[in-house]
Each structure stands twice: as C-alpha cells, then as structure tokens.
Protein backbone atom coordinates (compact mmCIF):
# COMPACT_ATOMS: atom_id res chain seq x y z
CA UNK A 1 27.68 -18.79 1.51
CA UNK A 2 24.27 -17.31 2.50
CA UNK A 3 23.60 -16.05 6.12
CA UNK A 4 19.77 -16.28 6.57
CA UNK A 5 18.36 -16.20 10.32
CA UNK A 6 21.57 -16.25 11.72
CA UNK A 7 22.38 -19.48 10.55
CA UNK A 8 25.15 -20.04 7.91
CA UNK A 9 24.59 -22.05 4.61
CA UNK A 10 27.44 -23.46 2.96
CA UNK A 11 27.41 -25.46 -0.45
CA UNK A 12 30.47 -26.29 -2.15
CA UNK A 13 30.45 -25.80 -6.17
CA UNK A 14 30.54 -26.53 -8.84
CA UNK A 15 27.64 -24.66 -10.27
CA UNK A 16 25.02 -25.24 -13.09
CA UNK A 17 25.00 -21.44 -14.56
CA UNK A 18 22.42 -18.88 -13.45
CA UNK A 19 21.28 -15.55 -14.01
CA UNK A 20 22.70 -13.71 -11.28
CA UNK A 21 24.75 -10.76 -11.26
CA UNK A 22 28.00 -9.37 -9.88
CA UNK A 23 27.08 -6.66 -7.42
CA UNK A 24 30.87 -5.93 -6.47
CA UNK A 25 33.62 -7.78 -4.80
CA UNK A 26 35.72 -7.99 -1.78
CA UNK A 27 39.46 -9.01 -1.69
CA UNK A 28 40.44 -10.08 1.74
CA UNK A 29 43.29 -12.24 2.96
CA UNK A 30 42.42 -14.93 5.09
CA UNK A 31 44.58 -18.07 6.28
CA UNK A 32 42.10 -20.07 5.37
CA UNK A 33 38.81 -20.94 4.01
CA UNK A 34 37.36 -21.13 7.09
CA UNK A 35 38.56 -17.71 7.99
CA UNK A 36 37.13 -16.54 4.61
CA UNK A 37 33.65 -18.24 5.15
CA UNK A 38 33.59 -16.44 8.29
CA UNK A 39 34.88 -13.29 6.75
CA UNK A 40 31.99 -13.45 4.35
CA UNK A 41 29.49 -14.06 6.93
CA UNK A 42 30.86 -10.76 7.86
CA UNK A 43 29.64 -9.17 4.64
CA UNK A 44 25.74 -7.20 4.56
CA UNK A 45 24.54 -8.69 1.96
CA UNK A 46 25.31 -12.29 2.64
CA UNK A 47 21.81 -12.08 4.55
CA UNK A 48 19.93 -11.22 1.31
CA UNK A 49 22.06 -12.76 -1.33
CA UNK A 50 24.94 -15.13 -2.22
CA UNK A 51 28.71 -14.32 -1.72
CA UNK A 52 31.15 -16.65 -3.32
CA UNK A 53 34.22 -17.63 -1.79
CA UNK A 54 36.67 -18.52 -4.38
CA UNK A 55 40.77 -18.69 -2.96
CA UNK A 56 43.21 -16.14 -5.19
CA UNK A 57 46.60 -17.46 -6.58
CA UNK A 58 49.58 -15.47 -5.78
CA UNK A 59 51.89 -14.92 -8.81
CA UNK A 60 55.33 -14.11 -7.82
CA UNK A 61 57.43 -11.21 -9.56
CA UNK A 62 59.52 -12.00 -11.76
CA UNK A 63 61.79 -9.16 -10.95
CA UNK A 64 61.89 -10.14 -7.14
CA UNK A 65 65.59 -11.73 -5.56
C-alpha cells in the first residue's frame, strides 16, 4: 500500500525480491483487510514508502480450557 497525493495504491503480491529494507513494524488488529489497508493508510510513512499488509495467524494455547 503506498499513499502518494492522497490517493491510495494497492497491488496485491506476490513479489519478485527487492532491495528494500525493514524500517519497523506495526501490529494492529483489524476485522479485516480492508480495515487494515485503511489502517495503513493511517501510517506516516506510507506517503514516502511501502507498508505491507500481510494478515497474522492466531495460534491457540495449548494450555487454554
């Protein structure tokens, strides 16, 4: 997802590797992945650079009832 001139740029993966870097991360729980692209438009940097939106698997506990 890139924000650039207030307009937002979505393009599904995936990707052909690349040189960029990890800059830091941000774990937020959305209901879905429209509510996490708009989350990330949220984000500063998605007007300079790149954020990826990638969903996180929950993994039970194995010592839960």
């Amino acid at each position: 997802m890139r924000l650039r001139e207030g307009d937002r740029l979505v393009t599904d993966g995936p990707f052909a590797e690349t040189k960029e870097q990890l800059g830091g991360y941000y774990l937020v729980e959305c209901e879905s992945l429209d509510d996490a692209i708009e989350a990330a438009a949220r984000i500063p940097s998605s007007r300079l650079g790149t954020i990826e939106v990638r969903p996180v698997m929950d993994v039970p506990d194995p010592g839960a009832p």
